[in-house]
Protein backbone atom coordinates (compact mmCIF):
# COMPACT_ATOMS: atom_id res chain seq x y z
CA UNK A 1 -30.10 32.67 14.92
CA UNK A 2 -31.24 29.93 13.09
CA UNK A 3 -28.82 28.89 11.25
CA UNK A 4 -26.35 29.18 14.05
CA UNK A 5 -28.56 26.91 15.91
CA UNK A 6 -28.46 24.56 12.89
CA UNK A 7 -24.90 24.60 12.78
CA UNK A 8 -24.36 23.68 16.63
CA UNK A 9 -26.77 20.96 15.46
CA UNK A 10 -24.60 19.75 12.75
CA UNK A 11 -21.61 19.71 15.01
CA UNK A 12 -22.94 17.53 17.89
CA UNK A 13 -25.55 15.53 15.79
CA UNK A 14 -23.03 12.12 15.61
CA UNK A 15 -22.72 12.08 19.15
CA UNK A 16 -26.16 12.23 20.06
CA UNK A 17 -27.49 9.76 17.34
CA UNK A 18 -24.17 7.40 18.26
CA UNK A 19 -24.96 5.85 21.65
CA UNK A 20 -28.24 5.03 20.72
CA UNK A 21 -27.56 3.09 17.57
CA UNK A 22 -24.94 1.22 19.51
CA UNK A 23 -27.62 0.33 22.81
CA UNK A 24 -30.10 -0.60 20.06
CA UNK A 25 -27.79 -2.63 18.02
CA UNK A 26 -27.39 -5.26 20.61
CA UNK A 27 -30.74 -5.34 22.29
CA UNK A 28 -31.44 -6.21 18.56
CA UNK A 29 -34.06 -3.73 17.46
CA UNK A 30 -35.32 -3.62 14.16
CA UNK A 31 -34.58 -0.74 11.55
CA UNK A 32 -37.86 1.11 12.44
CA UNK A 33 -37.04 0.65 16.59
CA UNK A 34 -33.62 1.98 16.22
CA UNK A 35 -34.89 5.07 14.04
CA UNK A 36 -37.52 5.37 16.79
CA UNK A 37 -34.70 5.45 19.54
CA UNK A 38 -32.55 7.50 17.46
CA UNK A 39 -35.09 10.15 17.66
CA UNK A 40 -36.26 9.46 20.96
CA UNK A 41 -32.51 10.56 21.86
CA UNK A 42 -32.36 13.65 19.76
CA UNK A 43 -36.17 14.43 21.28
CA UNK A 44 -34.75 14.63 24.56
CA UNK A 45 -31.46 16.53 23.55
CA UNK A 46 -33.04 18.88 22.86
CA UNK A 47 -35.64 18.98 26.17
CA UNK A 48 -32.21 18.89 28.14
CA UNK A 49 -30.80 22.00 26.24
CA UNK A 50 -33.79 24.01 27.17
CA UNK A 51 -33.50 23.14 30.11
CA UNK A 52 -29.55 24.31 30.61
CA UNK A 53 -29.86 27.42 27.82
CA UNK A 54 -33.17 28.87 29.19
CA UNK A 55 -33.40 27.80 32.77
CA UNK A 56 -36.18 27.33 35.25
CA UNK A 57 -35.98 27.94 38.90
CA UNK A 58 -32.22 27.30 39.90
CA UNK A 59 -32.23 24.97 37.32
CA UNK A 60 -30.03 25.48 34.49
CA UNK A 61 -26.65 27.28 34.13
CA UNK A 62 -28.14 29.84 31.47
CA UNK A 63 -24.68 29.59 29.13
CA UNK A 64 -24.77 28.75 25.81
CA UNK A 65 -24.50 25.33 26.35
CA UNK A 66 -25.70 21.97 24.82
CA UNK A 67 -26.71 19.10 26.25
CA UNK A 68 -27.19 15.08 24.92
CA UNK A 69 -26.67 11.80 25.47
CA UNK A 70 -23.68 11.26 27.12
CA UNK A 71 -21.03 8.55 25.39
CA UNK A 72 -19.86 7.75 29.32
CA UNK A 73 -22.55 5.31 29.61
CA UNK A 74 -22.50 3.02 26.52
CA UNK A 75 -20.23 0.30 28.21
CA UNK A 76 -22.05 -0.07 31.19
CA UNK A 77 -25.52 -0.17 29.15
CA UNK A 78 -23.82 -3.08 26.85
CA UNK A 79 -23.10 -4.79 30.55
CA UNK A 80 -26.50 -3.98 31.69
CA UNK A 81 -27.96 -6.00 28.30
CA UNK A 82 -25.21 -8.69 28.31
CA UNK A 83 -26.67 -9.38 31.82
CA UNK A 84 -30.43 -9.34 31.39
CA UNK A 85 -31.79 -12.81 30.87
CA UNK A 86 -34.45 -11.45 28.57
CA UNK A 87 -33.35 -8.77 26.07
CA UNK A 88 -37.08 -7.32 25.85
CA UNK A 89 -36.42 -6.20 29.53
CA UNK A 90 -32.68 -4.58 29.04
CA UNK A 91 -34.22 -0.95 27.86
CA UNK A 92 -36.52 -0.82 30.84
CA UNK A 93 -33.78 -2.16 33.37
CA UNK A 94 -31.62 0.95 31.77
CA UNK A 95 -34.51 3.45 31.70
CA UNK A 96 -35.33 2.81 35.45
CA UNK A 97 -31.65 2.77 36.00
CA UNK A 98 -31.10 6.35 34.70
CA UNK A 99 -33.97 7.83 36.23
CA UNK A 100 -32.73 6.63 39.98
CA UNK A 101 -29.49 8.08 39.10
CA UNK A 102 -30.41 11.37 37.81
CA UNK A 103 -32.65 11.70 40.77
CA UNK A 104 -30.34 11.28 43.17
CA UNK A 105 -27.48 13.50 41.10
CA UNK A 106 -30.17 16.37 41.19
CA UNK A 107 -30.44 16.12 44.97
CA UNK A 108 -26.51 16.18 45.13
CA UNK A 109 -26.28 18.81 42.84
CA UNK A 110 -25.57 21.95 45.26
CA UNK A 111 -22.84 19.53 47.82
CA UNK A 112 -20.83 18.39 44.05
CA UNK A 113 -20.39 21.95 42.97
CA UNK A 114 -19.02 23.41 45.76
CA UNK A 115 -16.02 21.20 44.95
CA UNK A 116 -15.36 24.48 42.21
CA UNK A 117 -13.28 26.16 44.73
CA UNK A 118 -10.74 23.32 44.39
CA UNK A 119 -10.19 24.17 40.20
CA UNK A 120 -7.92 27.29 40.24
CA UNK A 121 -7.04 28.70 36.72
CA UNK A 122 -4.72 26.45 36.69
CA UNK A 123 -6.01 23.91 36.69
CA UNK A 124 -9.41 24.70 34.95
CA UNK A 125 -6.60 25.71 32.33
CA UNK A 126 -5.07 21.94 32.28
CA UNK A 127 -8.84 19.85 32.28
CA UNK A 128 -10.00 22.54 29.75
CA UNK A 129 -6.78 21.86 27.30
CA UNK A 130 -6.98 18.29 27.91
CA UNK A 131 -10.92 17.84 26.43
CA UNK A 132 -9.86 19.53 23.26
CA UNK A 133 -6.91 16.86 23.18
CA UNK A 134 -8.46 14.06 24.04
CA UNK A 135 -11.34 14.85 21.61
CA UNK A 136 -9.05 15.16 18.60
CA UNK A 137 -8.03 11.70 18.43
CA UNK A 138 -12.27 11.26 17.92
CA UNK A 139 -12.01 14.25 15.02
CA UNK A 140 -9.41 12.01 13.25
CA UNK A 141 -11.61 9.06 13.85
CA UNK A 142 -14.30 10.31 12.02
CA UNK A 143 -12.28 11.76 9.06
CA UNK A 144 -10.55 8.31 8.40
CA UNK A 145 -14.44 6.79 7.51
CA UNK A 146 -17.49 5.13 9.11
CA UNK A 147 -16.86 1.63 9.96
CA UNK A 148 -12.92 1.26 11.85
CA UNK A 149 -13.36 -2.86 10.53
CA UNK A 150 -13.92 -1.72 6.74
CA UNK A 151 -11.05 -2.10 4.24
CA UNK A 152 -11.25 1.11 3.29
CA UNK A 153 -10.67 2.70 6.55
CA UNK A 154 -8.50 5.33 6.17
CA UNK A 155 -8.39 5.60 2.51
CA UNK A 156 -6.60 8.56 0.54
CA UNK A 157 -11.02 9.18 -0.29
CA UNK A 158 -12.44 9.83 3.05
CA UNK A 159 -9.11 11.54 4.42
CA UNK A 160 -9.22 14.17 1.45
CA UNK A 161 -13.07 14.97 2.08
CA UNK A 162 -12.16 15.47 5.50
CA UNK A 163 -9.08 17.72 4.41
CA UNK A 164 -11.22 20.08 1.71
CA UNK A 165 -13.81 20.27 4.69
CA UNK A 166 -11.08 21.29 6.97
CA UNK A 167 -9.75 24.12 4.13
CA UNK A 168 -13.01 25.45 3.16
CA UNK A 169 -13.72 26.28 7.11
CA UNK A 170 -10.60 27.70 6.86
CA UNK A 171 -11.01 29.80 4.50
CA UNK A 172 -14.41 31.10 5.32
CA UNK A 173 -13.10 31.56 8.81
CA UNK A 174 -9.81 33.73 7.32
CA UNK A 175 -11.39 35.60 4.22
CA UNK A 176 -14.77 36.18 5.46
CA UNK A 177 -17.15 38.50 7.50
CA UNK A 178 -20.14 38.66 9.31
CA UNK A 179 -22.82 35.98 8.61
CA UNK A 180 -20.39 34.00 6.41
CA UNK A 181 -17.90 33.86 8.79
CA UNK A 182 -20.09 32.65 11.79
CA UNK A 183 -21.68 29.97 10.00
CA UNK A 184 -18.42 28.86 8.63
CA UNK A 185 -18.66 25.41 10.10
CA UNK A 186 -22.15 24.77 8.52
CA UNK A 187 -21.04 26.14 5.30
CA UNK A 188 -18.21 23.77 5.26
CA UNK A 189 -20.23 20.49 6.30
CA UNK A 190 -22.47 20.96 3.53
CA UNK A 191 -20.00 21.78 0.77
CA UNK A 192 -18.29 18.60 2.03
CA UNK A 193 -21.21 16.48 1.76
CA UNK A 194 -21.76 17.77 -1.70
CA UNK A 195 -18.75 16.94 -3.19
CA UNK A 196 -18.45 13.30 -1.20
CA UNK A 197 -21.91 12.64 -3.56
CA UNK A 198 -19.66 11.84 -6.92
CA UNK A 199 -17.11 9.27 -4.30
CA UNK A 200 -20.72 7.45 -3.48
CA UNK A 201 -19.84 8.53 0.13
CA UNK A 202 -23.26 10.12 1.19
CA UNK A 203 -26.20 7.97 1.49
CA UNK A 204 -29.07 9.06 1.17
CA UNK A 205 -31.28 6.02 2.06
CA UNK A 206 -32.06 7.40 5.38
CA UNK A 207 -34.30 10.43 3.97
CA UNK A 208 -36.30 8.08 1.54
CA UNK A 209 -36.61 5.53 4.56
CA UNK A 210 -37.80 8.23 6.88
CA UNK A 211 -41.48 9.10 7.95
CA UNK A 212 -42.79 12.68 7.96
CA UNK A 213 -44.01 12.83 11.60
CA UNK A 214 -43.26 10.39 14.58
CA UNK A 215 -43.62 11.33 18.01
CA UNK A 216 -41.45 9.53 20.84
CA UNK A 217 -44.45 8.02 23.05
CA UNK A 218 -43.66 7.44 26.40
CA UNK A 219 -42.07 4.06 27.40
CA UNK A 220 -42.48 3.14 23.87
CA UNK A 221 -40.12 0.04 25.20
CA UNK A 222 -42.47 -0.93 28.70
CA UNK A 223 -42.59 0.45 31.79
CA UNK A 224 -39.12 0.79 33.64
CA UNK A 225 -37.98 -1.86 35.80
CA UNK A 226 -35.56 -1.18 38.94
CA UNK A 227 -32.42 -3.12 39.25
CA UNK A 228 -29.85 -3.09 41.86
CA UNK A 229 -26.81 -3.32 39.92
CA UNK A 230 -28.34 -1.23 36.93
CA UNK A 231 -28.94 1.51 39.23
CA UNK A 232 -25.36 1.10 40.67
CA UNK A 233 -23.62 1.10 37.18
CA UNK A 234 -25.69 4.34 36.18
CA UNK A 235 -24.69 6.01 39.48
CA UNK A 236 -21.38 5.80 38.85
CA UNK A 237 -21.63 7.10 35.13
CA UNK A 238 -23.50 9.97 36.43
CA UNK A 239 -20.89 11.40 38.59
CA UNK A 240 -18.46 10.92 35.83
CA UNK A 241 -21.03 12.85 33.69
CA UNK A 242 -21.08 15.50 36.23
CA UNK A 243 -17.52 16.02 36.52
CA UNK A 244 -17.37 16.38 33.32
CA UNK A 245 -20.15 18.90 32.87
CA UNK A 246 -18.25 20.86 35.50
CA UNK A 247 -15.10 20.79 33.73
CA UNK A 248 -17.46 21.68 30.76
CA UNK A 249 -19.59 24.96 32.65
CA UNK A 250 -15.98 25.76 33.79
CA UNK A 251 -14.84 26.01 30.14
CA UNK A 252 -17.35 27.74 28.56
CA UNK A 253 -17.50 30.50 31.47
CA UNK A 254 -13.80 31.25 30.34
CA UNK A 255 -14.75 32.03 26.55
CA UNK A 256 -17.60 33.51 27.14
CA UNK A 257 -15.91 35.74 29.86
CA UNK A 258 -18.54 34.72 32.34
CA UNK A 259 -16.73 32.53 34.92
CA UNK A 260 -18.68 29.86 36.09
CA UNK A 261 -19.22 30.38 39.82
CA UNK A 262 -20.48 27.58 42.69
CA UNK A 263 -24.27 28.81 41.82
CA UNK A 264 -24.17 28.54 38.33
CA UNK A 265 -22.38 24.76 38.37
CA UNK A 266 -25.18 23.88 40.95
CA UNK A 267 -27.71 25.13 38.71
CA UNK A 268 -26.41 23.64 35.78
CA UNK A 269 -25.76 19.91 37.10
CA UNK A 270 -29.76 20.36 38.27
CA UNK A 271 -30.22 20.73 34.42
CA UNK A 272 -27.76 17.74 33.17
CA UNK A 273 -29.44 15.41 36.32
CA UNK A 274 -33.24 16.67 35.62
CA UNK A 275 -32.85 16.10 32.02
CA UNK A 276 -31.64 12.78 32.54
CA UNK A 277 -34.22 12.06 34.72
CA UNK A 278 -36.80 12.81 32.42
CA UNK A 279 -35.15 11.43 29.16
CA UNK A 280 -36.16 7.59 29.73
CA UNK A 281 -40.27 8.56 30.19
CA UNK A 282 -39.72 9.49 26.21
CA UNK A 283 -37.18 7.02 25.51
CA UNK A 284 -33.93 8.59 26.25
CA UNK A 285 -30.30 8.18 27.51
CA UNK A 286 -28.75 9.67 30.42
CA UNK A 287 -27.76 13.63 29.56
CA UNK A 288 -24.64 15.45 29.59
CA UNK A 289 -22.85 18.24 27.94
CA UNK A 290 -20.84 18.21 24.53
CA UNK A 291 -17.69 20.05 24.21
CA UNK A 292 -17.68 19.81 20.97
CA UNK A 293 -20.02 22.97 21.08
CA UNK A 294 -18.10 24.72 23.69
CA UNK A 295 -15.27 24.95 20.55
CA UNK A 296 -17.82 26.29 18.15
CA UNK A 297 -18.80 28.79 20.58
CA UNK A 298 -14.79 29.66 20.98
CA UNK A 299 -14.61 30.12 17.15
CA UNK A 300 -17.55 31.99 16.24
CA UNK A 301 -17.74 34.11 19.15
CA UNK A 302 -21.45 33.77 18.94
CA UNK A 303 -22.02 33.36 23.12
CA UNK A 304 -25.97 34.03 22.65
CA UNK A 305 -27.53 30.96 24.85
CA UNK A 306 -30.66 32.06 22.84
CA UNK A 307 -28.71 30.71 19.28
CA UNK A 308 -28.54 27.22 21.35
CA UNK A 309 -32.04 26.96 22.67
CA UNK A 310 -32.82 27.67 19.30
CA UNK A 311 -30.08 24.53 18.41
CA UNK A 312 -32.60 22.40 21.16
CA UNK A 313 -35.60 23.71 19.35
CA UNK A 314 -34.14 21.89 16.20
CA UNK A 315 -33.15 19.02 18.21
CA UNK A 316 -37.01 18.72 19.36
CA UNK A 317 -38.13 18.87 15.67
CA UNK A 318 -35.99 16.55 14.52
CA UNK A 319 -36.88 14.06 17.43
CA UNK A 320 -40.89 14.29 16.30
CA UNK A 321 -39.77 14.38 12.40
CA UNK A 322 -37.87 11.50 11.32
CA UNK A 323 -37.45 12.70 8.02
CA UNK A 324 -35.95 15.98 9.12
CA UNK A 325 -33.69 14.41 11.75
CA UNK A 326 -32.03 11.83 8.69
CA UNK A 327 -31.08 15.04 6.41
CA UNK A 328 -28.61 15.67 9.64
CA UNK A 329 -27.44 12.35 9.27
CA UNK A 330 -26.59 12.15 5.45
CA UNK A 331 -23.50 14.26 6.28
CA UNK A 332 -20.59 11.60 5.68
CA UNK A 333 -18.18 11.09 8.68
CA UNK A 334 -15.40 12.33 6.93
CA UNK A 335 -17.22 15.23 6.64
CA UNK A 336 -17.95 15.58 10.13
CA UNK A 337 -14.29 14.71 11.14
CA UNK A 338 -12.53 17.30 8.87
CA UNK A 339 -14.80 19.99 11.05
CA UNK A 340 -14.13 18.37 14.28
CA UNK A 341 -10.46 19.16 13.97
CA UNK A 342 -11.78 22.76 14.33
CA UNK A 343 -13.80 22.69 16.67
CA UNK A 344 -11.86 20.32 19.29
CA UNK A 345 -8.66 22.52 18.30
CA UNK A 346 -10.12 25.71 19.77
CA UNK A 347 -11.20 24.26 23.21
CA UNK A 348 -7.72 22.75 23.40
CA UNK A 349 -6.45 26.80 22.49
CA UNK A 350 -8.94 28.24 24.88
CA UNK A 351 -7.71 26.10 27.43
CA UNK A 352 -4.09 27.22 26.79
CA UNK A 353 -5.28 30.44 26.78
CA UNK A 354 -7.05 30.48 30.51
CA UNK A 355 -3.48 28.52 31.27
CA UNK A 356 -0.94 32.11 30.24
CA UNK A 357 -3.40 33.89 32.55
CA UNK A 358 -2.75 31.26 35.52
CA UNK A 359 0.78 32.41 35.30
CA UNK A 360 3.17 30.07 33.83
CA UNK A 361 6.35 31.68 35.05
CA UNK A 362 6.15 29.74 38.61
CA UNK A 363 7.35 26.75 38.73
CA UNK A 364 4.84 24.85 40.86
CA UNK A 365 2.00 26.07 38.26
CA UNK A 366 4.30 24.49 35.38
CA UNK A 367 4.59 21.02 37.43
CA UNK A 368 0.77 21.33 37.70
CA UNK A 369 0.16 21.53 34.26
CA UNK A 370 3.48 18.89 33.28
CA UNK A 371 1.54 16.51 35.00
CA UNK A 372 -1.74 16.66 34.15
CA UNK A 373 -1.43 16.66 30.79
CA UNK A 374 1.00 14.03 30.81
CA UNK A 375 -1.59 11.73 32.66
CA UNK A 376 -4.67 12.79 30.87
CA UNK A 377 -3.05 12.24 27.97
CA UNK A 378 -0.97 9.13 27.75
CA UNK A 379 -4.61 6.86 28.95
């Protein structure tokens, strides 16, 4: 359990840690602020997973299903900050923002999933191919190197770390049994980051840097402020966020051969909405689910939600131990990106998998699908 918790760490730990360097970056924090954020974020990850693995109430969808900040909302943050006079205030214009827009998406929780009887196989089958897709393009991001404006972006160095990651899960995942073979992914990350050591790849500045124990105190950054506009902006990302949790609950109920019905959507866009909610009193970003853990769940057949609350439990530690949460981060991206080819693959193959069961012999379920993907993916 715990080191399949670790693992579904490892796989969404870049995303979580990702918006937040980004927000902090132009509000201009200091080093020490944007580590503080950084684990602020993964602090509240991991509230928000215990929330949607372990439930309370109605709230939660009880699937093994993880939860952090959601990427949706970077762009409108960096328009929230490019517009406040004062950048000192930009943090607590967002926090207030997020927690008026989670409210609001808890209350319209139940009347936004009834909207599941409109996502026949069929379709579920198309959305479900199409985040695997659309995610692989991020995979190959990753695997090509850090910085995108770096000369050596895409060099033969970080593409072959991301191609002996890529093998070694491979292997494990073919040749393997038992333990081995479910923590294949984890296995692989860290053989990867040992041999990018000799290419000067990994840093490991991070861990030295680091302090043993920090916890996230609330509004660390002032007490949040209310803005029209903000509130607006952050509205509109969380319905995004919510159709794409639902798309998300709808995807994981396939592999885990637990269809998601109207009641468990509800319950689990309570979850996403409450845990955004709560996420800016320690410091956090609005919350939302990552399908890059619905495809290690498809691989490894592990479909305990306890293995992801214990993922969140992690999450929590690393958000109120600095030091712990930067040994995460001194896996290279390479690294990262040569697993994410896995793990986005196999929600794009469960997806065609729910899509032979929709029936692919009639033709109006073929036009369905024709289109869909053609206009999910050509954006």
């Amino acid at each position: 359990m715990l080191t399949s918790g670790l693992q579904h760490v490892a796989a969404m730990y870049a995303g979580v840690v990702a918006p937040p360097l980004i927000v902090g970056a132009a509000v201009g924090l200091s080093g020490t602020e944007l580590t503080f954020l950084t684990g602020a974020s993964l602090f509240t990850a991991g509230l928000a997973t215990f929330l949607q693995t372990l439930g309370v109430w109605k709230i939660g969808a009880r699937l093994p299903f993880v939860n952090g900040v959601t990427f949706a909302g970077v762009a409108p943050m960096l328009a929230i900050i490019d517009t406040t006079e004062d950048k000192a205030d930009a943090l607590p214009v967002i926090f207030g923002a997020i927690i008026v827009a989670g409210l609001i998406g808890f209350v319209a929780a139940p009347w936004f999933s009834r909207l599941v009887r409109f996502f026949p196989p069929v379709v579920t089958g198309s959305v479900i191919t199409l985040i695997g897709v659309s995610l692989l393009p991020v995979a190959f991001g990753w695997a090509q190197g850090p910085d995108p404006k770096a000369s050596d972006y895409g060099s033969m160095t970080f593409l072959s770390l991301a191609g002996i990651t890529l093998v070694v899960v491979l292997l494990l995942r073919r040749f393997t049994r038992g333990f081995l073979k479910q923590i294949a992914v984890l296995v692989g990350l860290v053989i990867g980051t040992l041999i990018a050591i000799p290419f000067g790849v990994t840093d490991f500045s991070p861990v030295a840097e680091a302090d043993i124990v920090g916890f996230p105190s609330p509004f660390h950054f002032g007490a949040p402020q209310f803005a029209v506009a903000a509130i607006i902006s952050m509205c509109v990302v969380m319905l995004v966020s919510m159709t794409e949790s639902t798309a998300d609950m709808l995807a994981l109920g396939e592999i885990v051969d637990r269809p998601a019905d109207e009641k468990t959507i509800a319950a689990g866009l309570r979850a996403d909405t409450l845990g955004s909610a709560i996420s800016p009193l320690f410091n956090g970003f609005m919350c939302s689910a990552f399908a890059q853990n619905i495809g290690l769940v498809a691989m490894t057949r592990i479909r305990s939600r306890f293995v992801v609350a214990c993922g969140g439990g992690f999450l929590v530690l690393m958000g109120l131990s600095p030091v712990a949460a930067s040994l995460i981060s001194v896996v290279p991206r390479p690294v990262l990106g040569g697993a994410g080819v896995v793990l986005f693959g196999s929600v794009a193959a469960s997806g065609i998998q729910t899509l032979v069961k929709a029936g692919l012999e009639k033709d109006n379920n073929v036009l369905i699908v024709a289109v869909s993907l053609a206009v999910g993916i050509i954006p």
